[in-house]
C-alpha atoms as a PDB file:
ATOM      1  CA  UNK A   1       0.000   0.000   0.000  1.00  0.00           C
ATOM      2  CA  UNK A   2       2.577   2.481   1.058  1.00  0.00           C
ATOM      3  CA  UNK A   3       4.828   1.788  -2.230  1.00  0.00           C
ATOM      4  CA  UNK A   4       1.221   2.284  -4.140  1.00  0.00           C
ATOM      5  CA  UNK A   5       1.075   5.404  -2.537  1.00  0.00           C
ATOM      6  CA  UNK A   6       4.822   6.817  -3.562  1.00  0.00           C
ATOM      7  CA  UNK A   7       4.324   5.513  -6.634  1.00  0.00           C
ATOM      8  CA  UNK A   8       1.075   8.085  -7.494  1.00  0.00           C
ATOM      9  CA  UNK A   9       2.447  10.904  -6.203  1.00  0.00           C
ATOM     10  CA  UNK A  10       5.571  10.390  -8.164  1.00  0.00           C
ATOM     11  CA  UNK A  11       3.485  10.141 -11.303  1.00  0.00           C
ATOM     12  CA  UNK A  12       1.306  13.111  -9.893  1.00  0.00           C
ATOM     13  CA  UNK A  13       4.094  15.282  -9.261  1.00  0.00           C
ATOM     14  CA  UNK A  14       5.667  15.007 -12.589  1.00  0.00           C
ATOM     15  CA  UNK A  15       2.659  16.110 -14.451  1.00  0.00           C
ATOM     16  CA  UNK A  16       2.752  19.610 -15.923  1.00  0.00           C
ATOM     17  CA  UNK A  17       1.138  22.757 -14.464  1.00  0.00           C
ATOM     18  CA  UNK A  18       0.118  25.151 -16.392  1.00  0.00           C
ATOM     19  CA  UNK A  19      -0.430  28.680 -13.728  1.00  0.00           C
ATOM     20  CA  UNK A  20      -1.416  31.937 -14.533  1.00  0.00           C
ATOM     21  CA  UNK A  21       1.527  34.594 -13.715  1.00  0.00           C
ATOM     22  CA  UNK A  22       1.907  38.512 -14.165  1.00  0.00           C
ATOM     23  CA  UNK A  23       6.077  37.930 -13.983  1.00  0.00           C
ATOM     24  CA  UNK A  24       7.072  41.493 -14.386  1.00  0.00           C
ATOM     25  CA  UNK A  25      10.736  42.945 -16.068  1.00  0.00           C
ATOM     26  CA  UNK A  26      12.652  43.939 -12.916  1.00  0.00           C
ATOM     27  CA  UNK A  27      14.421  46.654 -15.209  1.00  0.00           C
ATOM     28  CA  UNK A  28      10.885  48.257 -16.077  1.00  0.00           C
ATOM     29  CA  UNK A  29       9.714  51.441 -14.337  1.00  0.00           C
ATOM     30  CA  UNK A  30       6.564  51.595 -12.203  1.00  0.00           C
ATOM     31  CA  UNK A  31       6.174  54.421 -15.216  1.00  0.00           C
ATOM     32  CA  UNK A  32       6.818  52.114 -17.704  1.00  0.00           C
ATOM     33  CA  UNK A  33       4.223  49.295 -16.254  1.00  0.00           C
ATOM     34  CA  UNK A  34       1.604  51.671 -16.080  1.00  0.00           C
ATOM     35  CA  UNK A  35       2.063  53.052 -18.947  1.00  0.00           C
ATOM     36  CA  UNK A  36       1.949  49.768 -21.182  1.00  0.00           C
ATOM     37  CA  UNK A  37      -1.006  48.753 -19.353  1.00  0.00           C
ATOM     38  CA  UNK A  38      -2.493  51.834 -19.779  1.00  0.00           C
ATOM     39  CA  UNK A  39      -1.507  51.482 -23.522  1.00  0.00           C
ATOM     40  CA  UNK A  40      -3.187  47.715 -23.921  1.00  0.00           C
ATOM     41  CA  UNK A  41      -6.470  48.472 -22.334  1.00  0.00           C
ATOM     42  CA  UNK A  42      -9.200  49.730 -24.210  1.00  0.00           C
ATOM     43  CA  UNK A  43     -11.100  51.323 -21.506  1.00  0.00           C
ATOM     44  CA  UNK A  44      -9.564  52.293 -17.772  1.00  0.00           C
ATOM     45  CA  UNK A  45     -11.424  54.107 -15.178  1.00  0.00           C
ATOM     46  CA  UNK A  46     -12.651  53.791 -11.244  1.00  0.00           C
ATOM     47  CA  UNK A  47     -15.396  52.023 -10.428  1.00  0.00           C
ATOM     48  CA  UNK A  48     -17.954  50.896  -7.396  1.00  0.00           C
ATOM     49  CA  UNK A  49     -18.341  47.152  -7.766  1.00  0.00           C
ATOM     50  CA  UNK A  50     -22.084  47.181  -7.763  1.00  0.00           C
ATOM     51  CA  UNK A  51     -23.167  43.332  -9.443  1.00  0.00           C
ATOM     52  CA  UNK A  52     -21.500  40.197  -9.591  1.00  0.00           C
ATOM     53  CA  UNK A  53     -22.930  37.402 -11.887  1.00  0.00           C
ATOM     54  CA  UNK A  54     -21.836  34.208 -12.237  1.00  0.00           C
ATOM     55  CA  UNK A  55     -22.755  33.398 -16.098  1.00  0.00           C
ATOM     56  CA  UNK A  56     -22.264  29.436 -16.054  1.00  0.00           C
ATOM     57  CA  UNK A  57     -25.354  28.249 -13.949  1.00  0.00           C
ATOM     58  CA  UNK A  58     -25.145  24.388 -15.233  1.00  0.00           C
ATOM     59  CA  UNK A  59     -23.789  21.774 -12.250  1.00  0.00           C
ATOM     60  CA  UNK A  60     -20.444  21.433 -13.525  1.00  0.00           C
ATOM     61  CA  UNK A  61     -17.872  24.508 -13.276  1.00  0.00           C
ATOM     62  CA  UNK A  62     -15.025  26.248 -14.496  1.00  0.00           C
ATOM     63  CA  UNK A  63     -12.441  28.412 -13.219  1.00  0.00           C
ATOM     64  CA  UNK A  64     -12.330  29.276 -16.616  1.00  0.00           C
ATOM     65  CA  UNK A  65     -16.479  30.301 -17.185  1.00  0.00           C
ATOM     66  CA  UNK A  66     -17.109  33.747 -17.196  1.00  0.00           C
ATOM     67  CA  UNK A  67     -17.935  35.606 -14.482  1.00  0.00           C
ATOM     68  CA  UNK A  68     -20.360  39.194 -15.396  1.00  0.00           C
ATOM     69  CA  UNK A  69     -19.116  42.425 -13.227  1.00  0.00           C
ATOM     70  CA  UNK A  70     -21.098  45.735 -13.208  1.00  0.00           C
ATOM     71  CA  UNK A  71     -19.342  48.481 -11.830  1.00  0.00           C
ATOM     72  CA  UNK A  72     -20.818  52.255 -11.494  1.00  0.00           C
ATOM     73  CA  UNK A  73     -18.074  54.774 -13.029  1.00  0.00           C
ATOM     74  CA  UNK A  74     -16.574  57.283 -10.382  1.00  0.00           C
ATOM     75  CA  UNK A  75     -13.838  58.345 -12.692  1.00  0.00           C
ATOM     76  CA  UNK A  76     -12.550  57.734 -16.243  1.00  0.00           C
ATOM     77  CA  UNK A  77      -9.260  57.802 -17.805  1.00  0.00           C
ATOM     78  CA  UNK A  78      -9.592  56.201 -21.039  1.00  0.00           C
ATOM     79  CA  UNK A  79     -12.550  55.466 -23.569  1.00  0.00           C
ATOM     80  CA  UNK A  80     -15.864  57.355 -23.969  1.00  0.00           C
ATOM     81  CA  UNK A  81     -18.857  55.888 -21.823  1.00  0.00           C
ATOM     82  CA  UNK A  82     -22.499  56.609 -22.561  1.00  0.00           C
ATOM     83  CA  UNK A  83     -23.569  55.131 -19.360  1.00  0.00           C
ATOM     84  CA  UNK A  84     -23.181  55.697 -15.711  1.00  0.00           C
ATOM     85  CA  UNK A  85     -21.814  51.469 -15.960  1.00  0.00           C
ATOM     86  CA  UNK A  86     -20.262  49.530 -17.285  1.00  0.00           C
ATOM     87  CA  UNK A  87     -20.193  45.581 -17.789  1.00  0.00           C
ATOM     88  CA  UNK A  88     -16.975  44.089 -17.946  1.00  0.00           C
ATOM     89  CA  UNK A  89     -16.222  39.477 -17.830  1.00  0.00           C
ATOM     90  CA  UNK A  90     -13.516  38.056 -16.441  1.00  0.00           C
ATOM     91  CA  UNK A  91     -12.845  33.951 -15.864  1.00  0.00           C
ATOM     92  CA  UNK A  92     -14.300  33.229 -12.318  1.00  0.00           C
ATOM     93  CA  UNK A  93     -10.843  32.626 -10.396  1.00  0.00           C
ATOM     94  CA  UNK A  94      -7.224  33.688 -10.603  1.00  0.00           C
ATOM     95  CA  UNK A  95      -6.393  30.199 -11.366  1.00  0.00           C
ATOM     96  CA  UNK A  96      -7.342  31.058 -14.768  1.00  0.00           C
ATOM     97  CA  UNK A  97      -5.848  34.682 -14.846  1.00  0.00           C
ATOM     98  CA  UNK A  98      -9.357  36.491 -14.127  1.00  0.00           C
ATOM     99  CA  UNK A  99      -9.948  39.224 -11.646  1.00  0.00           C
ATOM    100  CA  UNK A 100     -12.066  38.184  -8.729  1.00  0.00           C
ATOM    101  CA  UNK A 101     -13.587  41.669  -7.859  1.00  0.00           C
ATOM    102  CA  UNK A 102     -15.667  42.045  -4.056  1.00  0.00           C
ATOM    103  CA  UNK A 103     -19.205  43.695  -4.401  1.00  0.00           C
ATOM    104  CA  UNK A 104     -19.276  47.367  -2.885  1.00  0.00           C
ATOM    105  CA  UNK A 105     -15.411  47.958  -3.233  1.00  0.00           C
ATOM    106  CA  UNK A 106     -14.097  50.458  -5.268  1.00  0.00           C
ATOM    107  CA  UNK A 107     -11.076  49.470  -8.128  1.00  0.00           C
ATOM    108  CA  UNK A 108      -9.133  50.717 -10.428  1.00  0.00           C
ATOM    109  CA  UNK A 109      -9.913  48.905 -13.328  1.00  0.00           C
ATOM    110  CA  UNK A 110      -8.598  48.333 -17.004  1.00  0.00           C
ATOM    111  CA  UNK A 111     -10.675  46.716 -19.444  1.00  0.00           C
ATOM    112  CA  UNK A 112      -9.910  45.567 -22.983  1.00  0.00           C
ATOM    113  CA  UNK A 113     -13.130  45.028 -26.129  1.00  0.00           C
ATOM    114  CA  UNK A 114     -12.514  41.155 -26.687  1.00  0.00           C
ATOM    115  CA  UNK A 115     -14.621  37.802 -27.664  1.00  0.00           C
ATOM    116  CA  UNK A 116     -12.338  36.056 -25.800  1.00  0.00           C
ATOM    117  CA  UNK A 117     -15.639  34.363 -23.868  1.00  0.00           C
ATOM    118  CA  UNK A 118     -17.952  34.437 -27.453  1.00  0.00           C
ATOM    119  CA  UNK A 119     -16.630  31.575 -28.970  1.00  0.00           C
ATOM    120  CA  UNK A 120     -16.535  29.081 -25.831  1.00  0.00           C
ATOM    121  CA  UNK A 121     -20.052  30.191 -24.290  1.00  0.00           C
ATOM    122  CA  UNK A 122     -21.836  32.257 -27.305  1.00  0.00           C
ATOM    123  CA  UNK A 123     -25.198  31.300 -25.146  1.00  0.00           C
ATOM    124  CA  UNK A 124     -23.953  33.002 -21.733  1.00  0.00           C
ATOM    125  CA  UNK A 125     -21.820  36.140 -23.715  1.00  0.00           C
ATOM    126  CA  UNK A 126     -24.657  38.428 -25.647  1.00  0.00           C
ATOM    127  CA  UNK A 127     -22.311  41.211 -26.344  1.00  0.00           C
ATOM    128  CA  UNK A 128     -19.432  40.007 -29.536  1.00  0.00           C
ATOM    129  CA  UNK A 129     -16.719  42.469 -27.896  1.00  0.00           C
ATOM    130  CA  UNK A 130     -17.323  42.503 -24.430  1.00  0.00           C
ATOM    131  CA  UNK A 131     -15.085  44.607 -22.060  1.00  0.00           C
ATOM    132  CA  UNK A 132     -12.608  41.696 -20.313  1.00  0.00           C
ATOM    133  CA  UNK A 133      -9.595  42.003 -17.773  1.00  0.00           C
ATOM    134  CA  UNK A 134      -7.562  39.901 -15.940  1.00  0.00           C
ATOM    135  CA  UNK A 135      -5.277  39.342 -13.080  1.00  0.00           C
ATOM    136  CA  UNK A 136      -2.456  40.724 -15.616  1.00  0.00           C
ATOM    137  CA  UNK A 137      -4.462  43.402 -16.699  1.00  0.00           C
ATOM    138  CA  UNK A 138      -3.223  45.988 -14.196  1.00  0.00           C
ATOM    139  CA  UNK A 139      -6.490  46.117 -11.976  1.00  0.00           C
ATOM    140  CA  UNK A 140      -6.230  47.064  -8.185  1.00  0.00           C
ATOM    141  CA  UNK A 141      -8.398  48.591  -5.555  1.00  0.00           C
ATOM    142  CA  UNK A 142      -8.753  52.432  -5.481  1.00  0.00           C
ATOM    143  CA  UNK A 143      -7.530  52.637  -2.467  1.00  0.00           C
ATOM    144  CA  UNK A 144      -4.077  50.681  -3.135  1.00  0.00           C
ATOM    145  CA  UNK A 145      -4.059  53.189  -5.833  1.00  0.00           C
ATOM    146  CA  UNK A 146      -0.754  55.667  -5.012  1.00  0.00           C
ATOM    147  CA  UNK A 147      -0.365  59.406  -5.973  1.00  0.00           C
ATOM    148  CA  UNK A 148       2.581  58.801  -8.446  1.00  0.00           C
ATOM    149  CA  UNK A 149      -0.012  56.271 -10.234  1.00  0.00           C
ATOM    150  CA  UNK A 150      -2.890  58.781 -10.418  1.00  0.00           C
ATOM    151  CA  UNK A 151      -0.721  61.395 -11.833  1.00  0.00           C
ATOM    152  CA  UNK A 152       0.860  59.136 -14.306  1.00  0.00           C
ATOM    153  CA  UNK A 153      -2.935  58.294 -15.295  1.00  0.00           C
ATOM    154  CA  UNK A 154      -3.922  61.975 -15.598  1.00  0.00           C
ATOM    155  CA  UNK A 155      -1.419  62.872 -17.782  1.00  0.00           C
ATOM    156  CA  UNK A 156      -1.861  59.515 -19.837  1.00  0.00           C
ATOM    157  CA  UNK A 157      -5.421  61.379 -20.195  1.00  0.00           C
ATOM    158  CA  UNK A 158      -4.153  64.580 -21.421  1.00  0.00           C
ATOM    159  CA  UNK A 159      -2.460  63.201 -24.063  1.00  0.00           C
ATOM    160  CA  UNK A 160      -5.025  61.481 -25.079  1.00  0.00           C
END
């Protein structure tokens, strides 16, 4: 039994893991990061957390399945809004890179337009290019949020 035993956890522990990581350049300013995030996203603003939705509702789950956040807008830095909200998706756990966001908190939040979730639930996902993010994306809560990083955002801004 106990040579059963070694014998499956060798073979266990020699299987590949694939984990989601934001491994950042040592070399690369705080500047730099939030600039190139800045640069990728689509949309970037700071938001109350007012909805969370769990899209998949069948018995068997993903980490992976999209997960539906609304947030209210309290302040926007990039992309034009016609709405007080915005919906944004991310995969339901950081074990698949997504951004696991806490109703009423507030977050600094940068989205990208994407199908990323169209093509693997086109029943759940209405919207073609939905906003996404992800634990890479650069997202944080507003309060974590320094003054060097809100005046590198405003003059991101400026420059349109």
């Amino acid at each position: 039994m106990f040579r059963s035993l070694i014998i499956a956890l060798f073979i266990l522990s020699s299987v590949p893991v694939i984990a989601c990581t934001c491994a950042k350049d040592p070399k690369v300013s705080k500047k730099e990061e939030i600039t190139e995030k800045y640069k990728r996203a689509d949309v970037v603003f700071s938001g109350n957390l007012i909805k969370k939705e769990v899209l998949n509702k069948a018995r068997k789950r993903s980490s992976g399945d999209p997960v539906r956040y609304t947030f209210e807008i309290i302040k926007q830095y990039k992309g034009s809004f016609s709405k007080s909200t915005i919906e944004i998706l991310s995969e339901a756990s950081e074990i698949s890179c997504g951004y696991e966001f806490s109703e009423g908190l507030t977050y600094l939040v940068y989205t990208r337009a994407s199908s990323h979730f169209k093509g693997r639930f086109p029943q759940l996902v209405d919207d073609k290019n939905a906003h996404t993010t992800s634990l890479c994306s650069g997202n944080m809560l507003r309060k974590k949020v320094g003054k060097k990083q809100q005046r590198i955002l405003k003059r991101l801004k400026a420059k349109g």
